[in-house]
C-alpha atoms as a PDB file:
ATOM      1  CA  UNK A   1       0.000   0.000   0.000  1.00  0.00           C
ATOM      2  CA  UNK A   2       2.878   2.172   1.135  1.00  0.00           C
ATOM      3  CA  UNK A   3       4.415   1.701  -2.407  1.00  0.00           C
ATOM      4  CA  UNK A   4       1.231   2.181  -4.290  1.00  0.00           C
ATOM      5  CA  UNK A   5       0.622   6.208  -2.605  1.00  0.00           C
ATOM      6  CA  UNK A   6       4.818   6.718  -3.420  1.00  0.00           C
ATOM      7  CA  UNK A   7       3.844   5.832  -7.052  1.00  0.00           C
ATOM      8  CA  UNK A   8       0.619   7.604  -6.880  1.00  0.00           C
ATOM      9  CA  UNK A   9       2.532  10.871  -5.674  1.00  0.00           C
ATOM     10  CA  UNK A  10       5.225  10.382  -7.664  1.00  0.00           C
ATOM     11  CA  UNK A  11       3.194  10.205 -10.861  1.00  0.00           C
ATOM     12  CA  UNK A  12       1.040  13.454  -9.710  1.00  0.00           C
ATOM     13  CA  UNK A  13       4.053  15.260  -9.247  1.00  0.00           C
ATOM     14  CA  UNK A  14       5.392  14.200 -12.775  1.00  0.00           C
ATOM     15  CA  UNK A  15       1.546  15.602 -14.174  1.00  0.00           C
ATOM     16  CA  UNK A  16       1.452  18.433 -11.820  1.00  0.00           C
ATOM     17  CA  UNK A  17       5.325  19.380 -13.573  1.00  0.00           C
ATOM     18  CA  UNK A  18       4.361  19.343 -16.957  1.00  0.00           C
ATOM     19  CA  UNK A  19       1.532  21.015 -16.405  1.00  0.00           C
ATOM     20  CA  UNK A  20       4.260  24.461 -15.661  1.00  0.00           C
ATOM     21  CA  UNK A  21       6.018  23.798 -18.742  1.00  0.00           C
ATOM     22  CA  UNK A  22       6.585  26.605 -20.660  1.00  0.00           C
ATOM     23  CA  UNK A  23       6.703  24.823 -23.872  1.00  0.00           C
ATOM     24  CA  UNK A  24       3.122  23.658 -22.971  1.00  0.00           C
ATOM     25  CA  UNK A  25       1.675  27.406 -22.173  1.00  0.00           C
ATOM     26  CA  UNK A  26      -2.136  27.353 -23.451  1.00  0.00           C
ATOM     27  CA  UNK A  27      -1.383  29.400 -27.046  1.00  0.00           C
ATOM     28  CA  UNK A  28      -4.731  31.105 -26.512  1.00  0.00           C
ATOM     29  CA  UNK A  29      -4.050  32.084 -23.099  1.00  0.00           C
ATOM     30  CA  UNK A  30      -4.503  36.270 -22.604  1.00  0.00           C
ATOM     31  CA  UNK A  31      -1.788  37.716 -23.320  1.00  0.00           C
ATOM     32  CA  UNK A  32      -0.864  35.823 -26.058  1.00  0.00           C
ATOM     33  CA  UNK A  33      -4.135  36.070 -28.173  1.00  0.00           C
ATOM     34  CA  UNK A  34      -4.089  39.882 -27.699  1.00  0.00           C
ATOM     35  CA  UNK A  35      -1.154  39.633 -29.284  1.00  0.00           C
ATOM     36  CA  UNK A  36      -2.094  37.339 -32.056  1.00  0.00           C
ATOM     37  CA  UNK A  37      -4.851  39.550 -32.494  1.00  0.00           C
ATOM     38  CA  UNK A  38      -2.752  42.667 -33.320  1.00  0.00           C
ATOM     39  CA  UNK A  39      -1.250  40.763 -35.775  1.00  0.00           C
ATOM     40  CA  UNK A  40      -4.528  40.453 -37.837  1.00  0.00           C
ATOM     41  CA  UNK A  41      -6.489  43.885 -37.644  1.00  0.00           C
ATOM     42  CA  UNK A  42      -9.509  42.447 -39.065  1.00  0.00           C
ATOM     43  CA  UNK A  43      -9.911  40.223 -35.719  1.00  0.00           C
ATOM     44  CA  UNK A  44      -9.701  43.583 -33.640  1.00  0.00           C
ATOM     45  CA  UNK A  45     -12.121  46.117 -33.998  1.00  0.00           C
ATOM     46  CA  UNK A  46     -10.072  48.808 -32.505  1.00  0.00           C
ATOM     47  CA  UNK A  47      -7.713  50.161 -35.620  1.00  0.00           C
ATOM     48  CA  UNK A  48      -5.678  53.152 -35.498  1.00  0.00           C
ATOM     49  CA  UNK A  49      -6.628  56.204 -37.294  1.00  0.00           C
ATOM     50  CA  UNK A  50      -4.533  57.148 -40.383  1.00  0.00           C
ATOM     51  CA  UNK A  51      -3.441  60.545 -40.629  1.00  0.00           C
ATOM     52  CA  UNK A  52      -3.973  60.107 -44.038  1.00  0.00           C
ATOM     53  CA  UNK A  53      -6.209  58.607 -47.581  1.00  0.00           C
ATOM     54  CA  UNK A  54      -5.897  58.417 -51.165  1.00  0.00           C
ATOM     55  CA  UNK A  55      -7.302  60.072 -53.881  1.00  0.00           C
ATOM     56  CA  UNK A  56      -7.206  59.096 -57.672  1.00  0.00           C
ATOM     57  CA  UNK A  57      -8.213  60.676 -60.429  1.00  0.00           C
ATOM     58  CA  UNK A  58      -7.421  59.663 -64.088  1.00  0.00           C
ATOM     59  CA  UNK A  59      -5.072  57.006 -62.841  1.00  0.00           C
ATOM     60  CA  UNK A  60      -2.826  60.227 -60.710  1.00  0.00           C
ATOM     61  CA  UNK A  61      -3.038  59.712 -56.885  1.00  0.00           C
ATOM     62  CA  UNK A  62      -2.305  62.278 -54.222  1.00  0.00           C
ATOM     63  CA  UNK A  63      -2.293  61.713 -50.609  1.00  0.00           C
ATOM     64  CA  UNK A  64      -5.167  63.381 -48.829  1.00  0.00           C
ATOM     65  CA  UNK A  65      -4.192  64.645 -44.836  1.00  0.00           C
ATOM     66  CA  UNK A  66      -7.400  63.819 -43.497  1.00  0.00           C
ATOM     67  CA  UNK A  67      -9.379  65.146 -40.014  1.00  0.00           C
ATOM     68  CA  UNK A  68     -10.085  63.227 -37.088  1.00  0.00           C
ATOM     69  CA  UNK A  69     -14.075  63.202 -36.725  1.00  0.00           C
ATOM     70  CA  UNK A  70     -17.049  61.511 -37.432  1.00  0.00           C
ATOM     71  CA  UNK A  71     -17.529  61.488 -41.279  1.00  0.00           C
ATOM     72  CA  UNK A  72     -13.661  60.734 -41.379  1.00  0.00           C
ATOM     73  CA  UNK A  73     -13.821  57.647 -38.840  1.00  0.00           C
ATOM     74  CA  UNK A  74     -16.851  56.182 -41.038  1.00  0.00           C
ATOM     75  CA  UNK A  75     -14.835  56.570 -44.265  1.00  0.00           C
ATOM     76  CA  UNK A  76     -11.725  55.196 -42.943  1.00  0.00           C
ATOM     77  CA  UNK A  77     -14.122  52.515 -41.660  1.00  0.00           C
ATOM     78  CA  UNK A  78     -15.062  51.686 -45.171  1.00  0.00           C
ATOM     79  CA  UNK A  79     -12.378  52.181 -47.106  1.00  0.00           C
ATOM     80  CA  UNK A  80     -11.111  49.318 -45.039  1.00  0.00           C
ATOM     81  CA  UNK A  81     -13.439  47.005 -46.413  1.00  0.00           C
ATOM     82  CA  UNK A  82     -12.301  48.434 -50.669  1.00  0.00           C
ATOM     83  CA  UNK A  83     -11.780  51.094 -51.967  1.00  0.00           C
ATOM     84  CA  UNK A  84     -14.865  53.672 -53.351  1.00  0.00           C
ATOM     85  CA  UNK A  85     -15.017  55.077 -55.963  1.00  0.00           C
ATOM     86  CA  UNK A  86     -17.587  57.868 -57.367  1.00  0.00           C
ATOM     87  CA  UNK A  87     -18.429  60.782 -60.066  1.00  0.00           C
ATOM     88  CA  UNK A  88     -17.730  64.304 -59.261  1.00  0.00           C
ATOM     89  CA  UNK A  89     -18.604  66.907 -61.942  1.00  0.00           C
ATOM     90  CA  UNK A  90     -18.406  70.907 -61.866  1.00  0.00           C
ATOM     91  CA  UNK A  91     -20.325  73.072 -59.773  1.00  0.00           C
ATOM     92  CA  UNK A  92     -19.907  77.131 -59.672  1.00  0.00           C
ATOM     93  CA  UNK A  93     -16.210  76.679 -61.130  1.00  0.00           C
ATOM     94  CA  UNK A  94     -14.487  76.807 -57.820  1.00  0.00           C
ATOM     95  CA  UNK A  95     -15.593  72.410 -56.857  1.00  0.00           C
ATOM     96  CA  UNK A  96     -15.919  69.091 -58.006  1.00  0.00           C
ATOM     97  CA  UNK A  97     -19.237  67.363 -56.331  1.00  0.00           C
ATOM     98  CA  UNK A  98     -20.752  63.911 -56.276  1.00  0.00           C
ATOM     99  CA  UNK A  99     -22.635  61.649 -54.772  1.00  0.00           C
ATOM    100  CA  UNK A 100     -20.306  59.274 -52.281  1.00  0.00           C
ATOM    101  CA  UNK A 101     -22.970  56.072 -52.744  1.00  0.00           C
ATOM    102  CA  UNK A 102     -23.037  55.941 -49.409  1.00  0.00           C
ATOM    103  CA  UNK A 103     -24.570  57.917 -46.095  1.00  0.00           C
ATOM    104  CA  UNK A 104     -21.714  58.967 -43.305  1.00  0.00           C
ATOM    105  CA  UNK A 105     -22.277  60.895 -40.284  1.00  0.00           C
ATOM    106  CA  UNK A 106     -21.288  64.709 -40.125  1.00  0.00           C
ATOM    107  CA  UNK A 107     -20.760  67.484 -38.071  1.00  0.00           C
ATOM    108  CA  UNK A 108     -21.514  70.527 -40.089  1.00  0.00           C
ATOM    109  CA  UNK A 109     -20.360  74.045 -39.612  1.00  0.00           C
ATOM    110  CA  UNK A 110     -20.104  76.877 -41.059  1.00  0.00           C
ATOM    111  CA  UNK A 111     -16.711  77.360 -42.951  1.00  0.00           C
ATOM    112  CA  UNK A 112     -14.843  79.208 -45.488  1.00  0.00           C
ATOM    113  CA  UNK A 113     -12.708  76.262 -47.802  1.00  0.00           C
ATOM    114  CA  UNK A 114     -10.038  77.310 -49.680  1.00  0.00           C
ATOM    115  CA  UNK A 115      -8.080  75.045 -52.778  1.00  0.00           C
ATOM    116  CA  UNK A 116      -7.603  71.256 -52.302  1.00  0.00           C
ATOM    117  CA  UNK A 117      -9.943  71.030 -49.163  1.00  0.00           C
ATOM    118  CA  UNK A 118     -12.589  67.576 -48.964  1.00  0.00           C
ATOM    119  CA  UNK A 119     -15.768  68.361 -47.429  1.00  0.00           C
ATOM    120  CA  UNK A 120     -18.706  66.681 -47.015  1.00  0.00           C
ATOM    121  CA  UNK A 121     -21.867  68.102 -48.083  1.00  0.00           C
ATOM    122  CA  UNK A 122     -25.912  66.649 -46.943  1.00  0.00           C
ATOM    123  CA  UNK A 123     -24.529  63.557 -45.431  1.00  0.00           C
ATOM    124  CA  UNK A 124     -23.718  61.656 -49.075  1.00  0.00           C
ATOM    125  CA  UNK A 125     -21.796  64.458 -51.151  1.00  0.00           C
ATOM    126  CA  UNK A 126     -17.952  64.606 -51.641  1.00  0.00           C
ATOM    127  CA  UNK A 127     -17.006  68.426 -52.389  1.00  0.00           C
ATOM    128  CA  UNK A 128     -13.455  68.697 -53.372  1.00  0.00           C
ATOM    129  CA  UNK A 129     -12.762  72.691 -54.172  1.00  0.00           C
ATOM    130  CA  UNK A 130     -10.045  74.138 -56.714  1.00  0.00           C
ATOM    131  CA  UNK A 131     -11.408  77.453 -55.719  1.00  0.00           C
ATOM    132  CA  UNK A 132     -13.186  78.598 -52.203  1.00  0.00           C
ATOM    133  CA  UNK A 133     -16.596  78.604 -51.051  1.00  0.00           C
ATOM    134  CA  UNK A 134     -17.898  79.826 -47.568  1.00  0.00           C
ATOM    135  CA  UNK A 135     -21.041  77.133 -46.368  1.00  0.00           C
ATOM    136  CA  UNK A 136     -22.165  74.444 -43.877  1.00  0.00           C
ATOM    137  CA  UNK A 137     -19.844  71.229 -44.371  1.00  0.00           C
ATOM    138  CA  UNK A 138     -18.051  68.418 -42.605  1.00  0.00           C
ATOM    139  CA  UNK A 139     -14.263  68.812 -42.998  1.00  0.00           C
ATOM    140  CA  UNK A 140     -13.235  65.314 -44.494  1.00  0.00           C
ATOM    141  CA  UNK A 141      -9.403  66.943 -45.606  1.00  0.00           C
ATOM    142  CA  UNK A 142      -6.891  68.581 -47.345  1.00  0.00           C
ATOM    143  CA  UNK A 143      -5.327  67.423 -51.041  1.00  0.00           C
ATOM    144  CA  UNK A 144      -1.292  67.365 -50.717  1.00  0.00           C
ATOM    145  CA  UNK A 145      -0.552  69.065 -53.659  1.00  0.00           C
ATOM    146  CA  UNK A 146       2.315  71.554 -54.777  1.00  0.00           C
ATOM    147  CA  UNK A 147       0.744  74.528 -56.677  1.00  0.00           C
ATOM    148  CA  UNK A 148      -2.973  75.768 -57.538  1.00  0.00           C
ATOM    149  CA  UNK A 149      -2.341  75.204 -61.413  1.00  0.00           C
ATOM    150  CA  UNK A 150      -1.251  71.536 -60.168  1.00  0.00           C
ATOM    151  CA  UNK A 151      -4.507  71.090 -58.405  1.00  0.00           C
ATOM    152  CA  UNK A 152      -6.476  72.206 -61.016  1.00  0.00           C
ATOM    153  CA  UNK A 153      -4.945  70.163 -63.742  1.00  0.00           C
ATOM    154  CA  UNK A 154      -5.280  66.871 -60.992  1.00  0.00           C
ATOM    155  CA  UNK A 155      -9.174  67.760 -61.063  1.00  0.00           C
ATOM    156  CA  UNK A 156      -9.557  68.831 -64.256  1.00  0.00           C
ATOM    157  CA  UNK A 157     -10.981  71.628 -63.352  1.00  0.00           C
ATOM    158  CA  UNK A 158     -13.933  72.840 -66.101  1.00  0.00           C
ATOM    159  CA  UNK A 159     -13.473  69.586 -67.671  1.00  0.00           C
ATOM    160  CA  UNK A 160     -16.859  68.020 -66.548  1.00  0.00           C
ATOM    161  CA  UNK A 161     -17.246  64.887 -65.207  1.00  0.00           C
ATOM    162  CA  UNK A 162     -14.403  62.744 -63.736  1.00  0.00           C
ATOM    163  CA  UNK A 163     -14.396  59.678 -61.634  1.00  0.00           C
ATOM    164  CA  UNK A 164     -12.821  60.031 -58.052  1.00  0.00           C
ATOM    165  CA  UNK A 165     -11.718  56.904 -56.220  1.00  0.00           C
ATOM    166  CA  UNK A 166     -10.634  56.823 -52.349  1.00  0.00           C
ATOM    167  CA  UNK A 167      -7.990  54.400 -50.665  1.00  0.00           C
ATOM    168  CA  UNK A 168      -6.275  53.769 -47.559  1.00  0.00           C
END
C-alpha cells in the first residue's frame, strides 16, 4: 500500500510538472491572443486612425491629410473594407461634387474652404474645391498638392465629369 501512494505521488508530481512547462503554455491564453490579435487587424475592432487617404483621379493619386471626426472615422471605416469610388462633376467653377454612394455621419459648420480642401456636403456628397466657397460642411481633408495650377490640372478643373476613387 505504502508503495502504491509513493507511485501515486510520484506520478502526480510528474503531471502536476508538466503542467508548468513553458513549452506547454495554453497558445490562446490572454496575453498571447491579444497579441495574435494585433497581428490580424480584421480580428480587432479597434484600428488606429490614419493621418492620411488616397485620392485618384485619371489614374494620378495624391495623398489626402485627413481630419479626425465623425464622417472621417466612417470613411476610414469603409475604405477598409475596398476602396470607393464615385463621379464628381463641376459646380460654380471653384468644386468638383458627387454623390459618395453611401450615407456617413457629419458634423456641419459653417466654414470658409479654400483650394484642395474635402468636405462633405448633406450627409452623401464629396465636395473637393479648386477654388473657395464659404457654407455648412463636414471637414473630411486637405489634397497634398504643390501649386494651384497643379490642383487644377489633378481635377480637371472645367473639364466636366471625372471619376474620383478613395484608398487607404
Amino acid at each position: 500500500m505504502r508503495a502504491l501512494l509513493q507511485l501515486f505521488t510520484f506520478a502526480s508530481l510528474l503531471f502536476f510538472q508538466a503542467g508548468c512547462n513553458p513549452d506547454s503554455i495554453n497558445p490562446l491564453a490572454p496575453e498571447q491572443s491579444q497579441e495574435h490579435n494585433n497581428e490580424n487587424p480584421t480580428e480587432n475592432k479597434e484600428y488606429s486612425m490614419p493621418s492620411e487617404i488616397k485620392i485618384t483621379v485619371s489614374g494620378k493619386t495624391l495623398p489626402v491629410k485627413i481630419e479626425d471626426n465623425v464622417a472621417t472615422k466612417a470613411l476610414v471605416e469603409a475604405l477598409r473594407g475596398s476602396s470607393i469610388t464615385y463621379e464628381a462633376d463641376d459646380y460654380g467653377g471653384f468644386e468638383k461634387v458627387g454623390a459618395l454612394g453611401r450615407t456617413l455621419p457629419s458634423d456641419n459648420k459653417q466654414i470658409s474652404t479654400s483650394a484642395g480642401d474635402v468636405v462633405l456636403y448633406n450627409s452623401s456628397n464629396i465636395v473637393l474645391f479648386y477654388g473657395s466657397n464659404s457654407w455648412s460642411y463636414t471637414r473630411i481633408g486637405k489634397m497634398q498638392c504643390g501649386s494651384l495650377d497643379e490642383l487644377k490640372s489633378f481635377l480637371k478643373a472645367g473639364e466636366g465629369n471625372i471619376s474620383v476613387t478613395f484608398s487607404l
